[in-house]
Structure formats: C-alpha cells, structure tokens
Protein backbone atom coordinates (compact mmCIF):
# COMPACT_ATOMS: atom_id res chain seq x y z
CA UNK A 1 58.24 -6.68 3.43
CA UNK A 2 55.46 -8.01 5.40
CA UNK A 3 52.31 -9.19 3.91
CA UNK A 4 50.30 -6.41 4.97
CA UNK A 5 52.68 -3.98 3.60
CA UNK A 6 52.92 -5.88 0.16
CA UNK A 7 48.78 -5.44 0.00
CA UNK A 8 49.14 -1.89 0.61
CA UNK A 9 51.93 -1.03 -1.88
CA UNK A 10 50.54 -2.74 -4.18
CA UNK A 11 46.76 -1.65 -3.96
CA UNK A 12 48.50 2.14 -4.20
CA UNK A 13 50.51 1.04 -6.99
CA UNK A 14 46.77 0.43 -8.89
CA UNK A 15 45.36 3.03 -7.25
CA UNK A 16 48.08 5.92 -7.57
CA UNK A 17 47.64 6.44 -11.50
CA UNK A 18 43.55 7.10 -11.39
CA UNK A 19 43.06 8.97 -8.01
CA UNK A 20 46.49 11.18 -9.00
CA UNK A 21 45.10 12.44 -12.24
CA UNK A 22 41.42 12.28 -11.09
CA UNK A 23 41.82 14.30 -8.42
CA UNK A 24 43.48 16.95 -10.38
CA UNK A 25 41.00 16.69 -13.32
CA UNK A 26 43.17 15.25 -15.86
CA UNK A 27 42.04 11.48 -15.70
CA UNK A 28 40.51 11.73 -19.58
CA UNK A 29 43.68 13.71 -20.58
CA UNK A 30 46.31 11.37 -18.76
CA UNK A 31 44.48 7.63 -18.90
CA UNK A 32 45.00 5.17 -21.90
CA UNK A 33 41.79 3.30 -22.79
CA UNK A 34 42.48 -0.33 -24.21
CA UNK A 35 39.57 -1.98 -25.26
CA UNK A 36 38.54 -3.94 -27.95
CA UNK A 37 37.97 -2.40 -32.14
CA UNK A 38 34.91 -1.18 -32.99
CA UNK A 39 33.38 -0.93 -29.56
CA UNK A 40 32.56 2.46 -27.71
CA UNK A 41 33.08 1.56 -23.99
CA UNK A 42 35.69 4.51 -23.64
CA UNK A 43 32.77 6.52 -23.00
CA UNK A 44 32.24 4.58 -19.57
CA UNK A 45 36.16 3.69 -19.09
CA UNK A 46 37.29 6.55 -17.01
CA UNK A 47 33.85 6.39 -14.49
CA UNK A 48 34.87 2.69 -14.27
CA UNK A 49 37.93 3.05 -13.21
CA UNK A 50 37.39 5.13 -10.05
CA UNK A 51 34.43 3.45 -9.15
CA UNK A 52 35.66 0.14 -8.98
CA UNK A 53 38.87 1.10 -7.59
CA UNK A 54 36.85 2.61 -4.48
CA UNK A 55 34.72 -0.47 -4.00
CA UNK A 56 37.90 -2.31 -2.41
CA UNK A 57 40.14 0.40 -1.23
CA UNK A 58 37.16 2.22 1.03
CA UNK A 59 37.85 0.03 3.96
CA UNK A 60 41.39 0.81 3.94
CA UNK A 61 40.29 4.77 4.12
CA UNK A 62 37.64 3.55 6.54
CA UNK A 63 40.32 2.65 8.95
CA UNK A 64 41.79 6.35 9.12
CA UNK A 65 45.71 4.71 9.29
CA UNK A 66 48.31 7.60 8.59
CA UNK A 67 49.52 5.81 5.08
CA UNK A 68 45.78 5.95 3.97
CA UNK A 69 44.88 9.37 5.02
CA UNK A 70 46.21 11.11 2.09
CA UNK A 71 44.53 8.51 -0.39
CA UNK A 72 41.18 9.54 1.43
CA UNK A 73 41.97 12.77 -0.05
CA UNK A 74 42.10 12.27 -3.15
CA UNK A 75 39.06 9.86 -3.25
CA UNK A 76 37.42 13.14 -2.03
CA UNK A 77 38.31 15.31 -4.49
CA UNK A 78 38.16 12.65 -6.82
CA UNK A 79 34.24 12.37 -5.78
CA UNK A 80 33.98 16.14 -6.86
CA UNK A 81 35.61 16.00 -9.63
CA UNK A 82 34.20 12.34 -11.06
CA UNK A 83 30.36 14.57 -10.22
CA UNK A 84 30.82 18.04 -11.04
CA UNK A 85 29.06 18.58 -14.12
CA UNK A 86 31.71 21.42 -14.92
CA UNK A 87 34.63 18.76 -14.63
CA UNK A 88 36.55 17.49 -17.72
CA UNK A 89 36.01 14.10 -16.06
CA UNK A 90 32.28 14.23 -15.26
CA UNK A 91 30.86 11.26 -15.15
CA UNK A 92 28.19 10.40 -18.03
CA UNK A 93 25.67 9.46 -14.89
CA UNK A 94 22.62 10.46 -17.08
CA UNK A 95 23.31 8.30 -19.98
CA UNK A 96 21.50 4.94 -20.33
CA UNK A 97 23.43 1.65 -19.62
CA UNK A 98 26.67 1.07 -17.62
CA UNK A 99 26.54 4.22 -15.83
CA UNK A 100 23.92 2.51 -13.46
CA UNK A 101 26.85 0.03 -12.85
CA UNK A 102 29.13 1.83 -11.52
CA UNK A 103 27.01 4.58 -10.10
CA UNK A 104 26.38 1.27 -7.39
CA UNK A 105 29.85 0.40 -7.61
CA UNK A 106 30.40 3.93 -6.09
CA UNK A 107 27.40 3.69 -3.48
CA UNK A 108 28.71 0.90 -2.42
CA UNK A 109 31.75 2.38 -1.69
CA UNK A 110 30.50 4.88 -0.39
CA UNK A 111 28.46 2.56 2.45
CA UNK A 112 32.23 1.05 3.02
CA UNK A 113 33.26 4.23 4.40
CA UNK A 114 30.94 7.16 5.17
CA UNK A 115 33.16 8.30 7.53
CA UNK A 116 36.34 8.66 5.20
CA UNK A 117 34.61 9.30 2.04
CA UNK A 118 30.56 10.99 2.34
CA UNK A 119 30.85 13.01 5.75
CA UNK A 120 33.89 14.81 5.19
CA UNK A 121 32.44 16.16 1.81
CA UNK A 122 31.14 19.56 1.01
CA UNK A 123 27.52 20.02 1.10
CA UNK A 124 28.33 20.93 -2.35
CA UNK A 125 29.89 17.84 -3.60
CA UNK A 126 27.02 15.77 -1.74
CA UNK A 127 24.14 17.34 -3.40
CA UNK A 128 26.35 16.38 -6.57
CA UNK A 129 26.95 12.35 -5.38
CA UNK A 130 23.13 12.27 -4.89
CA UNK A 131 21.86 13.51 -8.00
CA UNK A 132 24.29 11.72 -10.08
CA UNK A 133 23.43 8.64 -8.23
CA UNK A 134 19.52 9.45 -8.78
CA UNK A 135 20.23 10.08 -12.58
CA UNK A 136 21.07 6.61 -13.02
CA UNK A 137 17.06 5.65 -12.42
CA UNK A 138 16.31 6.02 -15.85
CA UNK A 139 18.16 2.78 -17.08
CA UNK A 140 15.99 -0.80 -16.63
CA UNK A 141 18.19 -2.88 -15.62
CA UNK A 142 18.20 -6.43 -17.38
CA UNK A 143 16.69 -9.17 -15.72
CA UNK A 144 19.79 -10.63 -14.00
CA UNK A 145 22.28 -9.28 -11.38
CA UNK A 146 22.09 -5.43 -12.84
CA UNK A 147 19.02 -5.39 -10.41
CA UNK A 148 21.44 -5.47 -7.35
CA UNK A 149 22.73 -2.77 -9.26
CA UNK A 150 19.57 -0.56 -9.10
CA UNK A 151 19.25 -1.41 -5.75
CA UNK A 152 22.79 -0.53 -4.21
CA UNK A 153 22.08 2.78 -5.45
CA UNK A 154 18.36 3.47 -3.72
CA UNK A 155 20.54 2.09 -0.14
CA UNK A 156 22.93 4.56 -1.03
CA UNK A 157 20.07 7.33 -1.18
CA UNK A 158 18.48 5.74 2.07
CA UNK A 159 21.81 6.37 4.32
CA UNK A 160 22.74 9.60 2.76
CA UNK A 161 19.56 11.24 1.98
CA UNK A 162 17.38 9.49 4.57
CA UNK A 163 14.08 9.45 2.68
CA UNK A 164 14.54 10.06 -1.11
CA UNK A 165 14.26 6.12 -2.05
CA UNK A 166 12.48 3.80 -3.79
CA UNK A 167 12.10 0.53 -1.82
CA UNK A 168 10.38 -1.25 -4.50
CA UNK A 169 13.50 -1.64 -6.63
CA UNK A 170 15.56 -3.34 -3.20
CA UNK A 171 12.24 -5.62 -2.71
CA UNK A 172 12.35 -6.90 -6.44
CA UNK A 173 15.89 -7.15 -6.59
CA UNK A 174 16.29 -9.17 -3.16
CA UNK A 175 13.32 -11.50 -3.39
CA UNK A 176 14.00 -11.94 -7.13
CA UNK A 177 17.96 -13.05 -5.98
CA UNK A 178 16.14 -15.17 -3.64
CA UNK A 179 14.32 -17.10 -6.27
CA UNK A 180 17.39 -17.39 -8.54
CA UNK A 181 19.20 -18.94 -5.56
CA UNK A 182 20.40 -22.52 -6.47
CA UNK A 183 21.73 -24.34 -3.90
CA UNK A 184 25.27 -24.37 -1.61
CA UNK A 185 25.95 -21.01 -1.98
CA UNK A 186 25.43 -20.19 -5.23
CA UNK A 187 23.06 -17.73 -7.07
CA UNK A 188 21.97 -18.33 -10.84
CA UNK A 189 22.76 -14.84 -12.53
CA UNK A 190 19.20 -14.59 -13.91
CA UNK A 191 16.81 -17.28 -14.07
CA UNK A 192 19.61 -19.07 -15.12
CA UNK A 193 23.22 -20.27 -13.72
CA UNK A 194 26.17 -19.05 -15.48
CA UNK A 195 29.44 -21.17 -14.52
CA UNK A 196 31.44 -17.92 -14.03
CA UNK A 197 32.49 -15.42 -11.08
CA UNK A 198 29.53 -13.37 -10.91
CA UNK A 199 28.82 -14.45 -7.90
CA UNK A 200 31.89 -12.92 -6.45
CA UNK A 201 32.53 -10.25 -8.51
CA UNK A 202 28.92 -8.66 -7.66
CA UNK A 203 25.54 -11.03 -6.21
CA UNK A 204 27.13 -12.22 -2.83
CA UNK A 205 29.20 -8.80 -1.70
CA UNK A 206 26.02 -6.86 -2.71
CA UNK A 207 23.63 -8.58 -1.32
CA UNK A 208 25.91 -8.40 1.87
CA UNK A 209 25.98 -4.56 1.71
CA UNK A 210 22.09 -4.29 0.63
CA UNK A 211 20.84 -5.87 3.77
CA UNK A 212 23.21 -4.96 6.09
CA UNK A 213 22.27 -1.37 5.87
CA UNK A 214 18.20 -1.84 5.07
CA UNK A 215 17.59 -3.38 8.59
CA UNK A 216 14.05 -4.35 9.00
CA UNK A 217 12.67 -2.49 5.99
CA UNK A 218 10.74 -4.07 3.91
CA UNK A 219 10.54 -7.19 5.90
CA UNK A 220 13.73 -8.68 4.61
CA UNK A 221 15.48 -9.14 8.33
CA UNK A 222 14.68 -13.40 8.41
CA UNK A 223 16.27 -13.41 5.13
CA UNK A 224 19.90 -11.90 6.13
CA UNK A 225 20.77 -15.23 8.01
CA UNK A 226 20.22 -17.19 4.82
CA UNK A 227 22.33 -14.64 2.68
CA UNK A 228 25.32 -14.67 5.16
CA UNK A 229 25.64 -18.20 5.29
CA UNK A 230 25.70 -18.50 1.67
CA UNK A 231 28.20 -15.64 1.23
CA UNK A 232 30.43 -17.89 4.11
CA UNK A 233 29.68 -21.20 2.10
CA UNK A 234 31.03 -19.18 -0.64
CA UNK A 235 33.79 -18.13 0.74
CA UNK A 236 34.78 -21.18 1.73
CA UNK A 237 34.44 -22.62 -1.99
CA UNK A 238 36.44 -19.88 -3.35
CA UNK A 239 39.48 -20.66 -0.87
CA UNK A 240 39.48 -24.42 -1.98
CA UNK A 241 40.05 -23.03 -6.14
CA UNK A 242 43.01 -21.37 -5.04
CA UNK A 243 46.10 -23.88 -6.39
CA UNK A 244 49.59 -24.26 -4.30
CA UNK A 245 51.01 -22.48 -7.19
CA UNK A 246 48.59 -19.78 -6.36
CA UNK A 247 46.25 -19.94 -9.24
CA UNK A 248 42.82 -20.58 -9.69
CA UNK A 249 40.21 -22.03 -12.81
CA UNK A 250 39.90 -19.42 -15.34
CA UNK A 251 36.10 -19.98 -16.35
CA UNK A 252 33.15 -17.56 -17.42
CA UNK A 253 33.67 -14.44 -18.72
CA UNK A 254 35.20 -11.27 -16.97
CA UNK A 255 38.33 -12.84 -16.16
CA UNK A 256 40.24 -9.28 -16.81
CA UNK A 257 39.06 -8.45 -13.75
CA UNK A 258 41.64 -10.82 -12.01
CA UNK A 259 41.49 -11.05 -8.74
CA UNK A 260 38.52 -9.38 -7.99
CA UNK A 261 37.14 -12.92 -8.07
CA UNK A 262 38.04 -13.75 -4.64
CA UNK A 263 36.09 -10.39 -2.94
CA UNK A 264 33.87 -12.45 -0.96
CA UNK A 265 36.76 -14.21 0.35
CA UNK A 266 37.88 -10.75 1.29
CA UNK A 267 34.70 -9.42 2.93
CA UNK A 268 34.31 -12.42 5.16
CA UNK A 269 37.47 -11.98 6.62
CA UNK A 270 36.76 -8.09 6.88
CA UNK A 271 33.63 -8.94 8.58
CA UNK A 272 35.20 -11.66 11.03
CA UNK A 273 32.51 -14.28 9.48
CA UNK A 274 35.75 -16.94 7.66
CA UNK A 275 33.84 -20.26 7.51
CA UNK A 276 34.50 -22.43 10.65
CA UNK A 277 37.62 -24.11 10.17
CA UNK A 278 39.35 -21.49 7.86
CA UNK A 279 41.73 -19.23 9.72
CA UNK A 280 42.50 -16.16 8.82
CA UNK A 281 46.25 -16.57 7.95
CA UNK A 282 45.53 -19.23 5.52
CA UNK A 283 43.40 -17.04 3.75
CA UNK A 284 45.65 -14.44 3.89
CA UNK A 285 48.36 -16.85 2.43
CA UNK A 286 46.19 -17.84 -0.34
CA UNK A 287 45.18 -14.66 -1.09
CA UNK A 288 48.89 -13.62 -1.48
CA UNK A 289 49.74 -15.96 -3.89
CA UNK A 290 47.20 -15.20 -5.86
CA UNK A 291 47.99 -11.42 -6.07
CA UNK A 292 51.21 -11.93 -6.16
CA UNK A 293 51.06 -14.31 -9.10
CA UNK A 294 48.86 -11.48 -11.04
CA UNK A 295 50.56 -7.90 -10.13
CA UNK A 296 54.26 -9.68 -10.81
CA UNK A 297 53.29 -11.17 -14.41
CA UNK A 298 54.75 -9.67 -17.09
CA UNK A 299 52.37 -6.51 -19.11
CA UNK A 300 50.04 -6.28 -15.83
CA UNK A 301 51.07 -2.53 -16.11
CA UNK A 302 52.16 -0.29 -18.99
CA UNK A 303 55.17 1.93 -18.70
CA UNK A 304 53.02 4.64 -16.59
CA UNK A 305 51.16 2.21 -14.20
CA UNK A 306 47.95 1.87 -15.92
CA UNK A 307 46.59 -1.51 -15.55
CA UNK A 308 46.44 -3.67 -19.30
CA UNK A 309 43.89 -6.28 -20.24
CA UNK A 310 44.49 -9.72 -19.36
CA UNK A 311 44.02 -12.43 -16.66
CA UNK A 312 47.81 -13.10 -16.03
CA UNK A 313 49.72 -10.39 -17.65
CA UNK A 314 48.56 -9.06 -20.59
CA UNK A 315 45.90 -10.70 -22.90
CA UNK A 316 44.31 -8.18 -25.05
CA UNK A 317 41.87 -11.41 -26.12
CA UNK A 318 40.58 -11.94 -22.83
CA UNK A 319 38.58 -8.80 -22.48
CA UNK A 320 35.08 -8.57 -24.21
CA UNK A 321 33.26 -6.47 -25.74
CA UNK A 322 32.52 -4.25 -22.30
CA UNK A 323 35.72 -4.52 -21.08
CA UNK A 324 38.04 -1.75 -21.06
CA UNK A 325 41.00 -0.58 -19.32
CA UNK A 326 38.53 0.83 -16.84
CA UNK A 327 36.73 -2.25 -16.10
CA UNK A 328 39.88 -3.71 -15.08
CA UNK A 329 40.22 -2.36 -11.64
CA UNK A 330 36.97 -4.19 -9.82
CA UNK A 331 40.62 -6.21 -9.15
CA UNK A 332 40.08 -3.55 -5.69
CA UNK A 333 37.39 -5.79 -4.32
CA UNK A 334 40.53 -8.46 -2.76
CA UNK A 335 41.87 -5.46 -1.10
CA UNK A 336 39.25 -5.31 1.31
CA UNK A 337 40.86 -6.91 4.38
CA UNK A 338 42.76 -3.42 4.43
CA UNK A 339 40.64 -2.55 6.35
CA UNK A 340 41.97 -4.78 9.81
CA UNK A 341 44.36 -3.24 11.63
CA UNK A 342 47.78 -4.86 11.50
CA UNK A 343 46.64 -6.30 15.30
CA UNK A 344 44.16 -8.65 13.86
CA UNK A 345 44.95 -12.34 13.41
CA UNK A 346 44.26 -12.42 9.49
CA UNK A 347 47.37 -10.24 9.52
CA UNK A 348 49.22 -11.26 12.92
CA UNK A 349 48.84 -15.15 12.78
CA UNK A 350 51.84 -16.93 11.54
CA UNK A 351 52.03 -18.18 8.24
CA UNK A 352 49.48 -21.34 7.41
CA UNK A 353 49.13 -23.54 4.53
CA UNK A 354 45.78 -23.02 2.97
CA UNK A 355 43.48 -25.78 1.48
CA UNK A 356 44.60 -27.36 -1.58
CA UNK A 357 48.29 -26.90 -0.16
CA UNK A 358 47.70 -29.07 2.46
CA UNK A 359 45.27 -31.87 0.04
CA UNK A 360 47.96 -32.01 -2.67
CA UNK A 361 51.02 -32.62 -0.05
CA UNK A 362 49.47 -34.90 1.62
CA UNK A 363 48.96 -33.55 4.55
CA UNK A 364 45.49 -33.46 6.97
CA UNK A 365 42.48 -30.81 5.61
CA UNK A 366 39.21 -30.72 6.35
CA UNK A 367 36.77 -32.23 4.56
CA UNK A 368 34.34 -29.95 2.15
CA UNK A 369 30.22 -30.68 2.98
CA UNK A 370 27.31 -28.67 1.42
CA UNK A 371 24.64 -26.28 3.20
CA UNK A 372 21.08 -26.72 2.65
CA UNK A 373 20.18 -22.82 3.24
C-alpha cells in the first residue's frame, strides 16, 4: 500500500463511524462517549466529533477525487443534520462554552472547502450553518486562544454571508495574538506561554486561515508575512520532535488528541510553504511514522471503530476533564496534505530520511537557527 493510500484508509477508518451515523441521524444513538467521572462534556461530545473530524478531512473533499466524493456527501448531510434544530443530533450551538469551539472548528472547515462542503448545500441547510454559527456570539471567550475561536467564526460569516460580521472580534483577537507572540515561532497561549501543543493544535493553523481570507480588512495585510513565517519556523520545529522511532515529547496537556499536534506541519506542506531545506517526502516520512505508530497501537479503537482516549493506545488517564471521546478526533488536522494530488512531490518523491533520522545515524542534516520575526 502506498503512503498516500495508507493516509486515506486510515483517515476513513476515523472518519467512517461519525459521518455514517451522523449522516443518518443516529450519531447520539450509535456513539460511545468516554470521558472522565463526574464531568458533563457528553453534552458537547457528539458536536466535537464532527467538527474536528472536518477540520482535517475538508481538503481531501476539496480536491473532488472519486474515493472522496462520497465522504463529501455525507459531510453534507452531516452539516444538516449536526444544524437542524429538528435533528436528534442538533448541535447545542446556543449553549454557553465549548460550543463556540467547535462552531470555529466547523467554519474553519468550512473555509477549507467551500466548494465541497458550503456551495453544494441547500439554501435551507445554509441559513441553518449561519445561524448556528451566529448563536455561538453569546459566549466571552477567555482571554487566551478561545479568541481565535470567536474570530474563525465572524470569517466564516464574512465569506458566506458577505456582510453579517463583526470585525472587532478578528481585530482583538489578531493584534492581541500579536502581543502574546514570544519569539521563533511561538505564541504564549494568553499573556502567558504554556509548554504544550497549542500552538499546533489551534494559534498557528488559525491564524493561517483568519488572514488568509480577511485580505486587507482591517489593516492586518503587513502582518500576514510575519504570521507565515512563524507558522514555517514552526513547522520546521515540529519536524525536528519527530524521533526515528517515530515518536515525539509528550508535554502539556491535550495529548489525546494525538497527532493532531503536527497540523501545522500538515498545512505547510498543503500550502507548498515547507521551510527551506525540508522536502516534502521527508515530511511525509515523518509524518507516517508518527501515524502509523498511533492508529496501529493497541485500544486506539474499540470493537466498532470509535476512537478511545489515550496518546498511544488507550490511556483513559490522559484525557482531562474536557476531554471526551469527541475531542479526540482534532487527530484530522495531520490529514490535511490529502488534499495534493497523488502528482505532487510530498507524495511522488522517493522516500527520504527526515531530521532526527539523519542526526542520530550520523549522517549530514542541516543545522537548526532561529527567526527574529
């Protein structure tokens, strides 16, 4: 099997068990929620799971292949039924709290692929994606990334409804970021810097998708070189954790969501913008021992598919108090290089060792050097 067939049977193999039963409007009857005693995120679970699952598969659908056409379909009905107020599985948009989370997890999906997943819709099922999106504006969002999460879902409401945003919450949210920006391409999450994957797993692929669809509003344009070349220095970081064995550190909190970790590894080689010196098929190669490493360990799945809590296999102590079986599938966001054809070099090149392969047998690898944007 080649790699690029391995990524895609095994993003459907997460993917099969939520947009199946979704789509037919039986995720609440059909999904297990693990999570841990005496907490209440079940509430959220089933919202989580789609959402999250979209944000890395909608480049994949994006790309229109014949494999992903009938996924697209069932994100699409999945989008009516995940909205529809008359659904079993409606989505508690209006309630305070995570719902705002993964109401941007979904516009950012969403901005991944109009053209498989918003044009194709109803005018029905849109008017229902916009107000649920616009019912998340009653949660204030805590002074840390959550306000990338407010503003993901205004951009959403600029492409798809044109006018009905508030710019004000994109302003404070990017020149806040900008302010909490530390040094060599790394964001504190708040005022202050957490050692943990936060970065990945939400401030550097948002603030990618924020600005690339705001353009000039606002005056933000001479700030978009900065952000890129942080996302690429990054990147570049993230590639150097990854272990010959195909591991990486296991620090911070969130670490059920496995490989999400390395999405802004992902998006830089979507987006052609791999730091200088790191080709394509070593990422690739990285990136595939990772995954591999995670999917194949023992208790990743139950008996039906469903993804379990844990960071390599199944660790029902790794997941905190907001993690539930839900959460568990922002794992999408490494899936995102889907979305090259099988033509492109991060899929075509020839196998090649990545970073810390090469350093720990001895062989040549460029040296590491900090930015100063």
């Amino acid at each position: 099997m080649s790699e690029r067939a391995y990524w895609t049977a095994t993003a459907c193999r997460i993917a099969g068990p939520v947009l199946t039963h979704l789509a037919d409007r039986s995720l609440r009857l059909r999904m297990p929620v693990e999570k841990k005693p005496g907490t209440q995120t079940e509430r959220f679970s089933h919202l989580e799971a789609f959402a999250r699952l979209l944000v890395g598969l909608s480049p994949w659908l994006e790309l229109g292949e014949i494999a992903s056409a009938p996924w697209a379909v069932l994100a699409r009905r999945s989008l009516d039924a995940i909205t529809d107020l008359s659904s079993p599985d409606a989505g508690p948009f209006a309630e305070q709290g995570q719902p705002l989370v993964e109401a941007a997890f979904l516009a950012q999906a969403l901005l991944r692929a109009p053209n498989a997943l918003w044009r194709p819709l109803d005018p029905r099922v849109k008017r229902n994606v916009l107000a649920a999106l616009k019912a998340t504006r009653r949660t204030k969002p805590p002074f840390n990334n959550w306000l990338l999460f407010s503003a993901m879902v205004e951009v959403a409401l600029l492409v798809f409804s044109e006018s009905d945003w508030d710019k004000t919450r994109v302003d404070y949210a990017l020149r806040q970021h900008e302010r909490w920006y530390l040094g060599d391409g790394v964001y504190g999450d708040g005022p202050s810097y957490h050692s943990d994957y936060y970065n990945a797993f939400v401030i550097h692929p948002m603030l990618i998708d924020i600005m690339s669809h705001v353009g000039d509003e606002g005056g933000w344009a001479e700030l978009f070189p900065h952000v890129r070349e942080r996302a690429i220095r990054y990147a570049a970081q993230l590639e150097r954790t990854i272990s010959p064995e195909g591991t990486f550190p296991p620090i911070g909190r969130s670490l059920a969501y496995r490989f999400g970790c390395l999405q802004p590894l992902a998006q830089m080689a979507l987006q052609n913008q791999l730091p200088v010196g790191l080709r394509p098929a070593q990422v690739r190669c990285a990136m595939t021992a990772v995954i591999r490493r995670m999917v194949e360990a023992p208790g990743t799945f139950d008996e039906n598919g469903w993804l379990r809590i844990g960071f390599c296999g199944v660790q029902p102590e790794v997941g905190e108090n907001y993690i539930s079986t839900g959460s568990l599938y922002l794992c999408s966001g490494a899936f995102l290089p889907l979305g090259l054809h099988d033509s492109a070099p991060f899929w075509s090149d020839p196998d090649e060792s990545w970073t810390s392969v090469k350093a720990w047998g001895g062989k040549p690898f460029a040296i590491d050097k900090a930015i100063s944007v």
